[in-house]
PDB file of N, CA and C in Angstrom:
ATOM      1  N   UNK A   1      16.042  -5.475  11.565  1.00  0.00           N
ATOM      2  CA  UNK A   1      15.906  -4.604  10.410  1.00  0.00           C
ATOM      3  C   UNK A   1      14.514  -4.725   9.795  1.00  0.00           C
ATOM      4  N   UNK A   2      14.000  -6.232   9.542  1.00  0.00           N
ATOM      5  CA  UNK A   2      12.509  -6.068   9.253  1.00  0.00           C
ATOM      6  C   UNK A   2      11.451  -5.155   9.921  1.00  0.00           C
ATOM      7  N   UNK A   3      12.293  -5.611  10.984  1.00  0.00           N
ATOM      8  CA  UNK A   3      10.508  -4.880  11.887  1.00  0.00           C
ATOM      9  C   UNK A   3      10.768  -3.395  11.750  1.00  0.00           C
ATOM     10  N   UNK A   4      11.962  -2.825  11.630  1.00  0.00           N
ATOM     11  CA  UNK A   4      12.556  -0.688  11.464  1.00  0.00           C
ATOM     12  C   UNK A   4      11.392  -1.283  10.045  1.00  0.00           C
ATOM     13  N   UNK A   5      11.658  -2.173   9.239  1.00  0.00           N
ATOM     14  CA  UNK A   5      11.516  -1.963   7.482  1.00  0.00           C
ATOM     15  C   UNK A   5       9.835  -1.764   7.795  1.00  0.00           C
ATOM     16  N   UNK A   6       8.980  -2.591   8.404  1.00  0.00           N
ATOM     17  CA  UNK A   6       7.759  -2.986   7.696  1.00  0.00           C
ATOM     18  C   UNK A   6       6.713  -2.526   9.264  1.00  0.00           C
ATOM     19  N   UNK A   7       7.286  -1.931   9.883  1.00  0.00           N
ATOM     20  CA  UNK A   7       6.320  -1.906  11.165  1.00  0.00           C
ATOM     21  C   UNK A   7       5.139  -0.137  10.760  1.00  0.00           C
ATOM     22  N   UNK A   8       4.584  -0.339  11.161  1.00  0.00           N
ATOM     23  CA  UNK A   8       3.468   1.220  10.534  1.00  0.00           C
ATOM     24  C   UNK A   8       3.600   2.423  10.947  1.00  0.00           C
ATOM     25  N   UNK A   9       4.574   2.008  11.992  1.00  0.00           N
ATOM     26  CA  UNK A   9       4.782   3.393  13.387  1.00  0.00           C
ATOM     27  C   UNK A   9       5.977   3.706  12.368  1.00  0.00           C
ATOM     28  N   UNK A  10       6.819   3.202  12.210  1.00  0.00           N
ATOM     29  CA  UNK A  10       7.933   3.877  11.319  1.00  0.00           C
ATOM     30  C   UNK A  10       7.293   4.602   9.754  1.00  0.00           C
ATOM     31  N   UNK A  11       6.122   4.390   9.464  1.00  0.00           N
ATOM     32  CA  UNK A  11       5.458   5.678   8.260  1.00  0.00           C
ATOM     33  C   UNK A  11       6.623   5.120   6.807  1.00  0.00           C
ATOM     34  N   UNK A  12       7.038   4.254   6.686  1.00  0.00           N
ATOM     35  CA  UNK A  12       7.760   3.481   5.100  1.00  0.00           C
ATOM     36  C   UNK A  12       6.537   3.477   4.336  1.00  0.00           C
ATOM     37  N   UNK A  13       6.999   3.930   2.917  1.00  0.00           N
ATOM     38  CA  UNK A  13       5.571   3.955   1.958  1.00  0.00           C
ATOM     39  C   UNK A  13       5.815   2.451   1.763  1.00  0.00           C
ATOM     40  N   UNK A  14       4.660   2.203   0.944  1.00  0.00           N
ATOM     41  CA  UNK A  14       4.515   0.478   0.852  1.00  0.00           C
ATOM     42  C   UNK A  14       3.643   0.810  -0.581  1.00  0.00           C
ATOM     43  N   UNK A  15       3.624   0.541  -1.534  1.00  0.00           N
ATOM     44  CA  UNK A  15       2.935   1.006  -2.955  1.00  0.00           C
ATOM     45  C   UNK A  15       2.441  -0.189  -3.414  1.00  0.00           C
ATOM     46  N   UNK A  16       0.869  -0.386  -3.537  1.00  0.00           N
ATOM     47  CA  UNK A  16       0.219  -1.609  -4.511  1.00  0.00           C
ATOM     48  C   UNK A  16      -0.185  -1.283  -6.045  1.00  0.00           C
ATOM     49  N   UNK A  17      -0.467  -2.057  -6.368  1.00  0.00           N
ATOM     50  CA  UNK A  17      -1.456  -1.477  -7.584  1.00  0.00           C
ATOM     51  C   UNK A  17      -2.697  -2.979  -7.309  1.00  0.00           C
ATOM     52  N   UNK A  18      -3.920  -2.223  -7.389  1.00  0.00           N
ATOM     53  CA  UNK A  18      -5.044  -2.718  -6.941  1.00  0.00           C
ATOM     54  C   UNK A  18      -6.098  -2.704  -7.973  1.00  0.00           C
ATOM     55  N   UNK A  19      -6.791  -4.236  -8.496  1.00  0.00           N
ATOM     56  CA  UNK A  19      -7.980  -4.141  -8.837  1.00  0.00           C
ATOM     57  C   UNK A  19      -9.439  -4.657  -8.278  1.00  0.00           C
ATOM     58  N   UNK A  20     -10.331  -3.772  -8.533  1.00  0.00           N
ATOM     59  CA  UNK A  20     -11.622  -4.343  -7.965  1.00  0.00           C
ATOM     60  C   UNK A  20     -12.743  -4.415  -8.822  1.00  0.00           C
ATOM     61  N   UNK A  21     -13.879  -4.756  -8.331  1.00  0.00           N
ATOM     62  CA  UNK A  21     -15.011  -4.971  -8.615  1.00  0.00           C
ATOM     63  C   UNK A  21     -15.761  -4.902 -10.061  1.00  0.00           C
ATOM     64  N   UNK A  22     -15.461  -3.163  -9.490  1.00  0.00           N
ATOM     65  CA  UNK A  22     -16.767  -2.384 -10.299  1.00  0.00           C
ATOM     66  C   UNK A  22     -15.760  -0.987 -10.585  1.00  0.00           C
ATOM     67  N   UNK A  23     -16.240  -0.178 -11.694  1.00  0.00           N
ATOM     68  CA  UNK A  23     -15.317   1.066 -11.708  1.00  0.00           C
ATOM     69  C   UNK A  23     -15.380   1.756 -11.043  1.00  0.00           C
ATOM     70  N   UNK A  24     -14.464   2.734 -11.259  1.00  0.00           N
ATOM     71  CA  UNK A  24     -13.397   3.208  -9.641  1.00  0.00           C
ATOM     72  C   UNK A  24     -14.069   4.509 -10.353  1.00  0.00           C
ATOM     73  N   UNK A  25     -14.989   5.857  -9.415  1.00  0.00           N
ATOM     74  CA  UNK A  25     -15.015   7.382  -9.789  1.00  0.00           C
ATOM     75  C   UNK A  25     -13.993   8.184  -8.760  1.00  0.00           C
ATOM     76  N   UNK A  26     -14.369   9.440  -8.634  1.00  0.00           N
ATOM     77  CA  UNK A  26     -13.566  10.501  -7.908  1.00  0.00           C
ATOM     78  C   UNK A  26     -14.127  10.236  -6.982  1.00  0.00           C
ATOM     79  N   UNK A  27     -15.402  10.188  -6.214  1.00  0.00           N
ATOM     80  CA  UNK A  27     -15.882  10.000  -4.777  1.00  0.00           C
ATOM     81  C   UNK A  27     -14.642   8.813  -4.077  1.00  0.00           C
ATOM     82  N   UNK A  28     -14.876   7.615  -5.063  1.00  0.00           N
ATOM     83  CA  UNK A  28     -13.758   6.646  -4.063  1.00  0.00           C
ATOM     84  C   UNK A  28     -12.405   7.090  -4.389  1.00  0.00           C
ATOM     85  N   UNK A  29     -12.151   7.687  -4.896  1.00  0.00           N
ATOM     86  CA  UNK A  29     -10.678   7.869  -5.059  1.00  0.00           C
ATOM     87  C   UNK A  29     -10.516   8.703  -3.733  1.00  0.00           C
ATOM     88  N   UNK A  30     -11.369  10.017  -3.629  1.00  0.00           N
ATOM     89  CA  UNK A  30     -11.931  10.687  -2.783  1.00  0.00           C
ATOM     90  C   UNK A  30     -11.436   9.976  -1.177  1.00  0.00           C
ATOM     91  N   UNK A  31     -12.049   9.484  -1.172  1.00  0.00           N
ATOM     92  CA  UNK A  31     -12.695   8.913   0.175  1.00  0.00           C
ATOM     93  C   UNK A  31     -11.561   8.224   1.018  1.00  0.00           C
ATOM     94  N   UNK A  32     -11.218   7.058  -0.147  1.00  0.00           N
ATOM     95  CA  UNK A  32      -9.579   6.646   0.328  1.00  0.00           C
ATOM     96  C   UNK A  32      -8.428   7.139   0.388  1.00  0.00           C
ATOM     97  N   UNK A  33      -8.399   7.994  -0.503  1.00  0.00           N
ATOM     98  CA  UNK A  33      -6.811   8.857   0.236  1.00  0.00           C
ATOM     99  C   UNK A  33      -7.105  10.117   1.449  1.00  0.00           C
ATOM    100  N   UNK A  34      -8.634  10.026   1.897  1.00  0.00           N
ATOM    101  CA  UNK A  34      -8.762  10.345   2.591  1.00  0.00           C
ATOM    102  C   UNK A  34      -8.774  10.162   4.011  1.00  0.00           C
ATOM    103  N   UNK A  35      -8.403   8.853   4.359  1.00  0.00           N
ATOM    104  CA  UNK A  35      -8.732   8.064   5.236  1.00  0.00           C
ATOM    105  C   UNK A  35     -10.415   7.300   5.280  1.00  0.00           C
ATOM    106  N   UNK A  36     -10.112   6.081   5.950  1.00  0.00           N
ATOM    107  CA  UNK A  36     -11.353   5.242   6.266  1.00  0.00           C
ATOM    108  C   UNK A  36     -11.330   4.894   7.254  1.00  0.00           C
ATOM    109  N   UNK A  37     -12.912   5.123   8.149  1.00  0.00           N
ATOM    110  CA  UNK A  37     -13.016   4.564   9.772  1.00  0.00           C
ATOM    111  C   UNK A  37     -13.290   3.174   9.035  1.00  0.00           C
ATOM    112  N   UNK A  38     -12.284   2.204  10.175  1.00  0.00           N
ATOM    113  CA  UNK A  38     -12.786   0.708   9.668  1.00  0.00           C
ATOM    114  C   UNK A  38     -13.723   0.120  10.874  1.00  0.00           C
ATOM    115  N   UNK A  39     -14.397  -0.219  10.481  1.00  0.00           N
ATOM    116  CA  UNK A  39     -15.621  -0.420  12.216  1.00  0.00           C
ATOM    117  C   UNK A  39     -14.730  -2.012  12.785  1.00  0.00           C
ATOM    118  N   UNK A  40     -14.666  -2.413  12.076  1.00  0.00           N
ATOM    119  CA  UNK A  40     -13.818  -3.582  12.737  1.00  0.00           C
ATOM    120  C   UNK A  40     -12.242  -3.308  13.339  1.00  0.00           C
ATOM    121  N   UNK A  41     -11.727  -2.048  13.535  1.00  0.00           N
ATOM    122  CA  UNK A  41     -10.433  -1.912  14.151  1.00  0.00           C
ATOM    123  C   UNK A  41     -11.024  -0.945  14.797  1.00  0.00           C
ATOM    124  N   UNK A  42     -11.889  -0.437  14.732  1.00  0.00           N
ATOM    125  CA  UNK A  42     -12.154   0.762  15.522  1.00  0.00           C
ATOM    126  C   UNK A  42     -11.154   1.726  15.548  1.00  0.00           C
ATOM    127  N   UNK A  43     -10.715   2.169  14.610  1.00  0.00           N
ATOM    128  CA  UNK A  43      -9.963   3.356  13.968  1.00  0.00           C
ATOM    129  C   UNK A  43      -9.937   3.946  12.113  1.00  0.00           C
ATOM    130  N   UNK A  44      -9.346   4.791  11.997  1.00  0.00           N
ATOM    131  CA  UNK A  44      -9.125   5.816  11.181  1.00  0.00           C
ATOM    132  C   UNK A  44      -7.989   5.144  10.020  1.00  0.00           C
ATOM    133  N   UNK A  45      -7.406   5.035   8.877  1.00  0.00           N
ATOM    134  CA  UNK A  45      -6.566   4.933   8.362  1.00  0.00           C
ATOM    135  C   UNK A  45      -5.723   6.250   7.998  1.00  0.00           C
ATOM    136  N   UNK A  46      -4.495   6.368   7.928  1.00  0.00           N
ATOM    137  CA  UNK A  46      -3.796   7.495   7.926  1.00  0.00           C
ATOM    138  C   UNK A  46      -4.605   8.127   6.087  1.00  0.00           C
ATOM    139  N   UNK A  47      -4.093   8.929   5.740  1.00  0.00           N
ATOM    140  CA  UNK A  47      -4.296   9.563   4.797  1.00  0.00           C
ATOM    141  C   UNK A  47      -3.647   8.925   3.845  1.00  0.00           C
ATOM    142  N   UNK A  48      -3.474   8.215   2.262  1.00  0.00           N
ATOM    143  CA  UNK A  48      -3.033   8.534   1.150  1.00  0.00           C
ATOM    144  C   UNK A  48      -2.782   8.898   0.434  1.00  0.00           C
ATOM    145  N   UNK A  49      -1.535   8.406  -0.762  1.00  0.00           N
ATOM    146  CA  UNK A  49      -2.035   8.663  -2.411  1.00  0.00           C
ATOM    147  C   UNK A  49      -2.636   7.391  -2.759  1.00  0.00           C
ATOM    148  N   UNK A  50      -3.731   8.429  -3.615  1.00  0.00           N
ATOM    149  CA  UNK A  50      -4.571   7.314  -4.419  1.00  0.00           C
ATOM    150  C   UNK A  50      -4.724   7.611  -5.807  1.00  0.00           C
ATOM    151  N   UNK A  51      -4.395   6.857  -6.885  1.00  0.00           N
ATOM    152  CA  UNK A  51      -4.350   6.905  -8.552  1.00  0.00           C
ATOM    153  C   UNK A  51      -4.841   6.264  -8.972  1.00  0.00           C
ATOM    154  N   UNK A  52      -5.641   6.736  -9.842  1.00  0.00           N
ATOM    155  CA  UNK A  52      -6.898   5.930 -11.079  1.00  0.00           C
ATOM    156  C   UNK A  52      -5.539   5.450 -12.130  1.00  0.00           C
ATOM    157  N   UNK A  53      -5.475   4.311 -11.966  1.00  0.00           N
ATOM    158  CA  UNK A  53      -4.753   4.052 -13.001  1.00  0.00           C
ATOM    159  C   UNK A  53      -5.705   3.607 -14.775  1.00  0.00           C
ATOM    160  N   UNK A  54      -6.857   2.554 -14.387  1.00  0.00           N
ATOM    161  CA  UNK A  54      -7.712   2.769 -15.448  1.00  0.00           C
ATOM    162  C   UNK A  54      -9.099   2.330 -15.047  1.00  0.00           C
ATOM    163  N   UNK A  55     -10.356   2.343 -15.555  1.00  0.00           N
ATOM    164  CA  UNK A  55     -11.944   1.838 -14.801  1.00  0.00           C
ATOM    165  C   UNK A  55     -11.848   1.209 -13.257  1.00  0.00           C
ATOM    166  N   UNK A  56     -11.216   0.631 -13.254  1.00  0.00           N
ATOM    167  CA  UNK A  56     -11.048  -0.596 -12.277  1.00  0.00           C
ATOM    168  C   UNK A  56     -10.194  -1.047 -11.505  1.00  0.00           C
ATOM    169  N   UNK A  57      -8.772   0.013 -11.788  1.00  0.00           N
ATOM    170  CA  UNK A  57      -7.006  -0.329 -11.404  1.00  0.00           C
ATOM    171  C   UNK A  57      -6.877   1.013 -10.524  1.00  0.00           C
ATOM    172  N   UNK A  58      -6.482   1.207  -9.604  1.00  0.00           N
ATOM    173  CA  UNK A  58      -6.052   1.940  -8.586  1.00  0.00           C
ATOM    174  C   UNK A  58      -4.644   1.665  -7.971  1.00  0.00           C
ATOM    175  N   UNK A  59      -3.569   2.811  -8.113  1.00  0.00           N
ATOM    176  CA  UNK A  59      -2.657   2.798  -7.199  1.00  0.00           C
ATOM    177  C   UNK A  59      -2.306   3.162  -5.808  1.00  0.00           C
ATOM    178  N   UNK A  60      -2.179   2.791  -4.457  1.00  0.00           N
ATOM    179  CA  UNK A  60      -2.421   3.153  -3.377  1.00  0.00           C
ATOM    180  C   UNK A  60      -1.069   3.215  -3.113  1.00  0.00           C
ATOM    181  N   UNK A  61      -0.795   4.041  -2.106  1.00  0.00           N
ATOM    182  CA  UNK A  61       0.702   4.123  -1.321  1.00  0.00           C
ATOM    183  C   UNK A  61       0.401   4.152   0.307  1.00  0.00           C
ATOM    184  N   UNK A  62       0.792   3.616   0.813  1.00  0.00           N
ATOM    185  CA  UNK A  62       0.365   3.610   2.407  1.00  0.00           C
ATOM    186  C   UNK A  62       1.772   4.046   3.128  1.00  0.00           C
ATOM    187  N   UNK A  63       1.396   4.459   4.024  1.00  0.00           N
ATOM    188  CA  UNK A  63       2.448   4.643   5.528  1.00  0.00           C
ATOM    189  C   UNK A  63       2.145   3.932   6.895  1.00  0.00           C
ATOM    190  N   UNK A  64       1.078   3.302   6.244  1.00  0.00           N
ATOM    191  CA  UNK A  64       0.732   2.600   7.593  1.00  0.00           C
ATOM    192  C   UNK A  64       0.206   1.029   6.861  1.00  0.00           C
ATOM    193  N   UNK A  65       0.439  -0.393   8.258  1.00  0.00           N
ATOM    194  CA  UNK A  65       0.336  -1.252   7.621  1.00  0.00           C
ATOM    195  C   UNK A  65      -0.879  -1.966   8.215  1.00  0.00           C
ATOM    196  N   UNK A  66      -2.275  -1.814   8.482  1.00  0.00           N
ATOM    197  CA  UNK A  66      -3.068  -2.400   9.204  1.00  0.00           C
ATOM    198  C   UNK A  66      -3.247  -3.616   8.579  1.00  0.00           C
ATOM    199  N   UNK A  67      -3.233  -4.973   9.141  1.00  0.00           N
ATOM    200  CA  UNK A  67      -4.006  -6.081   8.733  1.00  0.00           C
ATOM    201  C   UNK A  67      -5.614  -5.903   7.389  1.00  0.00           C
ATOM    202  N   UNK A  68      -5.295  -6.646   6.464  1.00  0.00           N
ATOM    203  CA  UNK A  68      -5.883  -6.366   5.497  1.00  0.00           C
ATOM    204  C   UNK A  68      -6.287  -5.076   5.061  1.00  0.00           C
ATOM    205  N   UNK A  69      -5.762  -3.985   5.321  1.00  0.00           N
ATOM    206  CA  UNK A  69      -5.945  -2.548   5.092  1.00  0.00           C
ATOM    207  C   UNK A  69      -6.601  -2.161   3.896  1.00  0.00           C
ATOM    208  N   UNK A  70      -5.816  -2.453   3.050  1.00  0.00           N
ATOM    209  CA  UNK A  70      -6.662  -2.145   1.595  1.00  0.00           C
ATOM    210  C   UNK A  70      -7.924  -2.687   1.389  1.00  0.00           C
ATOM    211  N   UNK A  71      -7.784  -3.847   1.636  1.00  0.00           N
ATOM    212  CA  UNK A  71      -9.442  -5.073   1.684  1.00  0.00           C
ATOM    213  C   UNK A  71     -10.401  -4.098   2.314  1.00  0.00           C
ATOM    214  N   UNK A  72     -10.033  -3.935   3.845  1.00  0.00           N
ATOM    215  CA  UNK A  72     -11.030  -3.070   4.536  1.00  0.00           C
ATOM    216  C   UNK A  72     -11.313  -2.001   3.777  1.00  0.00           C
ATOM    217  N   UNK A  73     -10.254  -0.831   3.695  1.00  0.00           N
ATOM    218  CA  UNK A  73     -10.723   0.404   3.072  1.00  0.00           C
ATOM    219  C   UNK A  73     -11.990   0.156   1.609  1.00  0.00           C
ATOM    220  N   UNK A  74     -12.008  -0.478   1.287  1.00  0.00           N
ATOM    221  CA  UNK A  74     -12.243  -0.646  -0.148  1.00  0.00           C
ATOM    222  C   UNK A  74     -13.736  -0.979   0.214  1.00  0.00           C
ATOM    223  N   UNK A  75     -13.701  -2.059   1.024  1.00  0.00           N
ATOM    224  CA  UNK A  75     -15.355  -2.734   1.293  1.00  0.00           C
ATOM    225  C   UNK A  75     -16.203  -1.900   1.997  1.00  0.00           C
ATOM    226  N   UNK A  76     -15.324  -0.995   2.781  1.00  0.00           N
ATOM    227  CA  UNK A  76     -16.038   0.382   3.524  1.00  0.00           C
ATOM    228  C   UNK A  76     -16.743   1.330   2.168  1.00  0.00           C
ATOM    229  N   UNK A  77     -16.013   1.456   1.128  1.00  0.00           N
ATOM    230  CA  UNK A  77     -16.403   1.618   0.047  1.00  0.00           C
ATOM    231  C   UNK A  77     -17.164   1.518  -0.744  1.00  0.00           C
ATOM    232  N   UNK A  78     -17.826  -0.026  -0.533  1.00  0.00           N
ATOM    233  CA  UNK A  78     -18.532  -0.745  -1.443  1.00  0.00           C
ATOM    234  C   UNK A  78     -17.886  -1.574  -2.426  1.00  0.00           C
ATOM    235  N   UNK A  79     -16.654  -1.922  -2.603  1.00  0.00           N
ATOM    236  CA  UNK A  79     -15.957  -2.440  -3.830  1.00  0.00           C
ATOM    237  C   UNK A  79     -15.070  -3.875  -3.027  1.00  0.00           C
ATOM    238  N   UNK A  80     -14.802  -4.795  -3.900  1.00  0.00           N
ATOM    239  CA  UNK A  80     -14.350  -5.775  -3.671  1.00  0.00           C
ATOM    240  C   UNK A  80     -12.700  -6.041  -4.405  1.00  0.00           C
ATOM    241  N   UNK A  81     -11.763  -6.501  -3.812  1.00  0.00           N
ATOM    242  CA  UNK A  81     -10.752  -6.125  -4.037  1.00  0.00           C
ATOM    243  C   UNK A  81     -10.654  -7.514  -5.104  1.00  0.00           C
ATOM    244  N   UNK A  82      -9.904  -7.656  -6.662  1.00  0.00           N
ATOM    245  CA  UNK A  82     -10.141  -8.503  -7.110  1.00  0.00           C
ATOM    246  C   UNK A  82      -8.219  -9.067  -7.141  1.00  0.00           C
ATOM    247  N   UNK A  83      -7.725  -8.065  -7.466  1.00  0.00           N
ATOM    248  CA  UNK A  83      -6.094  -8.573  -7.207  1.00  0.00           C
ATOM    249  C   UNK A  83      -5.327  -7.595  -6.416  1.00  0.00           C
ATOM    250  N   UNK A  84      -4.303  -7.681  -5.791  1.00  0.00           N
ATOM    251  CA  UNK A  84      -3.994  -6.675  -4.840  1.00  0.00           C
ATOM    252  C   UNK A  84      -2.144  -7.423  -5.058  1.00  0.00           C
ATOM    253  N   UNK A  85      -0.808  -6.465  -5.401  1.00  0.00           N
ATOM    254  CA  UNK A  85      -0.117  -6.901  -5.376  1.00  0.00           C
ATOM    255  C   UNK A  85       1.024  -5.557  -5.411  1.00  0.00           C
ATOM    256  N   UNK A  86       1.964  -5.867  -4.287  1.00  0.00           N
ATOM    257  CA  UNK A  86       2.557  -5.012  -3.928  1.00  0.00           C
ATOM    258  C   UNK A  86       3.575  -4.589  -4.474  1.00  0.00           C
ATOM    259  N   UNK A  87       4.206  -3.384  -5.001  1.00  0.00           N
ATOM    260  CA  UNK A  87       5.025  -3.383  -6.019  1.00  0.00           C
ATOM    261  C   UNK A  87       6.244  -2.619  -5.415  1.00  0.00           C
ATOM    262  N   UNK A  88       5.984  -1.953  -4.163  1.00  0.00           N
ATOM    263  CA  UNK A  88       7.162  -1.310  -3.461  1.00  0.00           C
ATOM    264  C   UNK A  88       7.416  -1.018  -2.275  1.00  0.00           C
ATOM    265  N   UNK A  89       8.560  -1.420  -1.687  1.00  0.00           N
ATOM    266  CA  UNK A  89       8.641  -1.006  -0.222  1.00  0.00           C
ATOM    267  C   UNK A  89       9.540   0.395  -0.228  1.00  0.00           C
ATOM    268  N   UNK A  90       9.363   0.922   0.106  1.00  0.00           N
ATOM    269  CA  UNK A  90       9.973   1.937   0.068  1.00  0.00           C
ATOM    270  C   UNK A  90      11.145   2.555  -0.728  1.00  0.00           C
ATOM    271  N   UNK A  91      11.903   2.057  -0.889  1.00  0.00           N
ATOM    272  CA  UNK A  91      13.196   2.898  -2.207  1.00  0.00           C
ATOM    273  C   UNK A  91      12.963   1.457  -3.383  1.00  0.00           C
ATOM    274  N   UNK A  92      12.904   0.342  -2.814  1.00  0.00           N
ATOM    275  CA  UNK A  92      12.691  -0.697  -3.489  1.00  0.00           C
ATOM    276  C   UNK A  92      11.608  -1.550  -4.215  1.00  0.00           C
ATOM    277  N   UNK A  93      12.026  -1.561  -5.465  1.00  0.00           N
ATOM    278  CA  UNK A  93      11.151  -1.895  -6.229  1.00  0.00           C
ATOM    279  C   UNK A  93      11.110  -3.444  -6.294  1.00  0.00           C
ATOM    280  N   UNK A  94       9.761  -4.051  -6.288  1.00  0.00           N
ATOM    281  CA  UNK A  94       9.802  -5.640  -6.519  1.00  0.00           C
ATOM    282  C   UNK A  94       9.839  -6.719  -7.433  1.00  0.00           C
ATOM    283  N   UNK A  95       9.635  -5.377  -8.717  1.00  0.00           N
ATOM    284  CA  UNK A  95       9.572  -6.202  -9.850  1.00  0.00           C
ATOM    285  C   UNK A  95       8.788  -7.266  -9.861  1.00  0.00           C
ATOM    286  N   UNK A  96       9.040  -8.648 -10.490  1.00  0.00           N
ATOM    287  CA  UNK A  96       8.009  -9.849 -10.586  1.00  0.00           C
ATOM    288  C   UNK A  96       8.185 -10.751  -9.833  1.00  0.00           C
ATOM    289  N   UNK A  97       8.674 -10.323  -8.313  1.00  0.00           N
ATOM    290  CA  UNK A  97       9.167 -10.950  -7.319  1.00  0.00           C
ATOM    291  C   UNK A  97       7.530 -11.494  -7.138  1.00  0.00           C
ATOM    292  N   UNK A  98       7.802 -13.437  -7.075  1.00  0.00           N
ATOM    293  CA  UNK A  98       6.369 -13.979  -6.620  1.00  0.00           C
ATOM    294  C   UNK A  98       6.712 -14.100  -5.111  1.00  0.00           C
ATOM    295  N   UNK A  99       5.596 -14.507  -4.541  1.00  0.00           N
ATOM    296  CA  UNK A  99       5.277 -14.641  -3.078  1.00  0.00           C
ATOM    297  C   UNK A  99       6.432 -15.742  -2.805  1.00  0.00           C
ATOM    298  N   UNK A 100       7.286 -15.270  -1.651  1.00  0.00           N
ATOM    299  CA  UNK A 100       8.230 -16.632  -1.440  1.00  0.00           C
ATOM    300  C   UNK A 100       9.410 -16.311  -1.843  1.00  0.00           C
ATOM    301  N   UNK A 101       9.820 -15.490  -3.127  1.00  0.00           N
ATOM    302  CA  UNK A 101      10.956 -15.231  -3.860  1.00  0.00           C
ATOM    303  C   UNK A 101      11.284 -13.845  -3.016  1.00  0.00           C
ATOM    304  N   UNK A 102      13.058 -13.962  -3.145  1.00  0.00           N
ATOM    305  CA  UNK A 102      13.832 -12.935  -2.864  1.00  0.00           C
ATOM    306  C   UNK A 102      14.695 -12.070  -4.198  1.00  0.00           C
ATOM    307  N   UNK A 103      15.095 -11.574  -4.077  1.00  0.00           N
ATOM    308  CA  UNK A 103      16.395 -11.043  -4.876  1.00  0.00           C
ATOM    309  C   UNK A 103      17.339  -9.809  -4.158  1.00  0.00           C
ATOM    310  N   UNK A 104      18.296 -10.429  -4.416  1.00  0.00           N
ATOM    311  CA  UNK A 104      19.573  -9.384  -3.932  1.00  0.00           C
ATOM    312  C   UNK A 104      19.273  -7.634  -3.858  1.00  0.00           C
ATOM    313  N   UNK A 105      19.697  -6.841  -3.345  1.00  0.00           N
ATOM    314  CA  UNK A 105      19.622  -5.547  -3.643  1.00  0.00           C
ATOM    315  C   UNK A 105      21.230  -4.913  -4.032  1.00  0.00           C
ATOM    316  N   UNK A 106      21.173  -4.070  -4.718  1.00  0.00           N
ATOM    317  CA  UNK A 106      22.496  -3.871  -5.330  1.00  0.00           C
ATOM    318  C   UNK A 106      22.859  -2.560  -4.350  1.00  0.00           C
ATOM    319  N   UNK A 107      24.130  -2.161  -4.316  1.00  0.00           N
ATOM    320  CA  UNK A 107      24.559  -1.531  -3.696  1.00  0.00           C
ATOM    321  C   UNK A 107      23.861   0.086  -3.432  1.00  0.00           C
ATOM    322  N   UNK A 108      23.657   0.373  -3.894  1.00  0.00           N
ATOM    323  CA  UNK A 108      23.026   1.877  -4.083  1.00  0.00           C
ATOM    324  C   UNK A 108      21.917   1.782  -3.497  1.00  0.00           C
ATOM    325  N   UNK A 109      20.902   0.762  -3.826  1.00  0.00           N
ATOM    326  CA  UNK A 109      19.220   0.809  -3.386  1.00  0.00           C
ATOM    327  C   UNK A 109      19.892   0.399  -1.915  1.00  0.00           C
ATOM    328  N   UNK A 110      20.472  -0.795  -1.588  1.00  0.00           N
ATOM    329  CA  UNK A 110      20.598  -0.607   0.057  1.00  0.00           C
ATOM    330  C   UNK A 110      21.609  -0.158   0.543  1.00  0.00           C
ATOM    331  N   UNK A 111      22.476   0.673   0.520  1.00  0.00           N
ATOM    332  CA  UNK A 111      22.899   2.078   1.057  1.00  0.00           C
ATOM    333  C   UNK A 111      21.313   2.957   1.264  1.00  0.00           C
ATOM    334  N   UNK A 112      20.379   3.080   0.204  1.00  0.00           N
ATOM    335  CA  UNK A 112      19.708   4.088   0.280  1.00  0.00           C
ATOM    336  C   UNK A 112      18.402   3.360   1.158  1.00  0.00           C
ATOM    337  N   UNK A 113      18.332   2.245   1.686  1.00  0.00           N
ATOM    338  CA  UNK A 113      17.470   1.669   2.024  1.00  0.00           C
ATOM    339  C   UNK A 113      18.052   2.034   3.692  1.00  0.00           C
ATOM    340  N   UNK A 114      19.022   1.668   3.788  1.00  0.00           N
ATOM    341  CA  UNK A 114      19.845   1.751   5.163  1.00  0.00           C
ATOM    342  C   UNK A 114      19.607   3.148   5.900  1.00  0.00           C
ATOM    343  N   UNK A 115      19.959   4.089   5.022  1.00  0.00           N
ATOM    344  CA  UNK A 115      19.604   5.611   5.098  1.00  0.00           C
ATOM    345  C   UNK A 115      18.237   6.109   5.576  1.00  0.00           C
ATOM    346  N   UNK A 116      17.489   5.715   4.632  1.00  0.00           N
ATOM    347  CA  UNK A 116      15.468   5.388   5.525  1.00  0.00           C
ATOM    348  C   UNK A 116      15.209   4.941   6.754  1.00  0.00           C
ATOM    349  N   UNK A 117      15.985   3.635   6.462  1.00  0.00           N
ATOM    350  CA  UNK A 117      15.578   3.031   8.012  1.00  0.00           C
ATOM    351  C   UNK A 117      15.893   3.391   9.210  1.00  0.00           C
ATOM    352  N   UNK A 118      17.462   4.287   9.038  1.00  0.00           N
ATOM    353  CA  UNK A 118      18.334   4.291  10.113  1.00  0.00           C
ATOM    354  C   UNK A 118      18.943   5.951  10.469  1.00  0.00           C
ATOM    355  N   UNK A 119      17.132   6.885   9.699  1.00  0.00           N
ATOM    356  CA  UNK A 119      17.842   8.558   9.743  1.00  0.00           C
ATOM    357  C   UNK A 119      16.992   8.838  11.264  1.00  0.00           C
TER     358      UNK A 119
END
């Protein structure tokens, strides 16, 4: 079930909220939900949403999960990623789940989680 949940070929949104560097304009907002060639994978990143949340805070949603993905996109950019923390896998929300911690899912979110994975 993990690997249906979290693999990139299956296209599951995955939602961060991201801060960096220096302030965030429309060119990078631009640029990243546009895709980024990463010279070190020697490919393309799929397309995004990307949200100015405020100067410096950006929300990203991915469908794809490349090894440090966001890091890359960002430094292709020029910007340095300062916190990066994931707030959703797909129907499910993580709340203040720290690294390491679980919590139950209640009936409805996984019925509806089951449904994603398994249409």
């Amino acid at each position: 079930m993990m690997d249906k949940l979290l693999r990139s070929v299956n296209g599951h949104e995955k939602e961060y909220i991201v801060s960096v560097n220096k302030p965030i304009n429309r060119d990078f907002i631009k640029r990243m939900s546009g895709g980024i060639y990463l010279k070190e994978l020697d490919r393309t990143t799929r397309k995004c949403v990307v949200e100015k949340i405020s100067d410096r805070t950006f929300r990203i949603i991915l469908t794809q999960g490349l090894n440090r993905q966001i890091r890359r996109m960002c430094s292709e950019c020029g910007y340095s990623v300062t916190k990066l923390t994931r707030i959703r896998i797909m129907n499910v929300q993580l709340g203040d789940l720290k690294s390491g911690e679980y919590r139950e899912l209640d009936g409805k979110e996984l019925n509806t989680l089951y449904e994603q994975i398994y249409k």
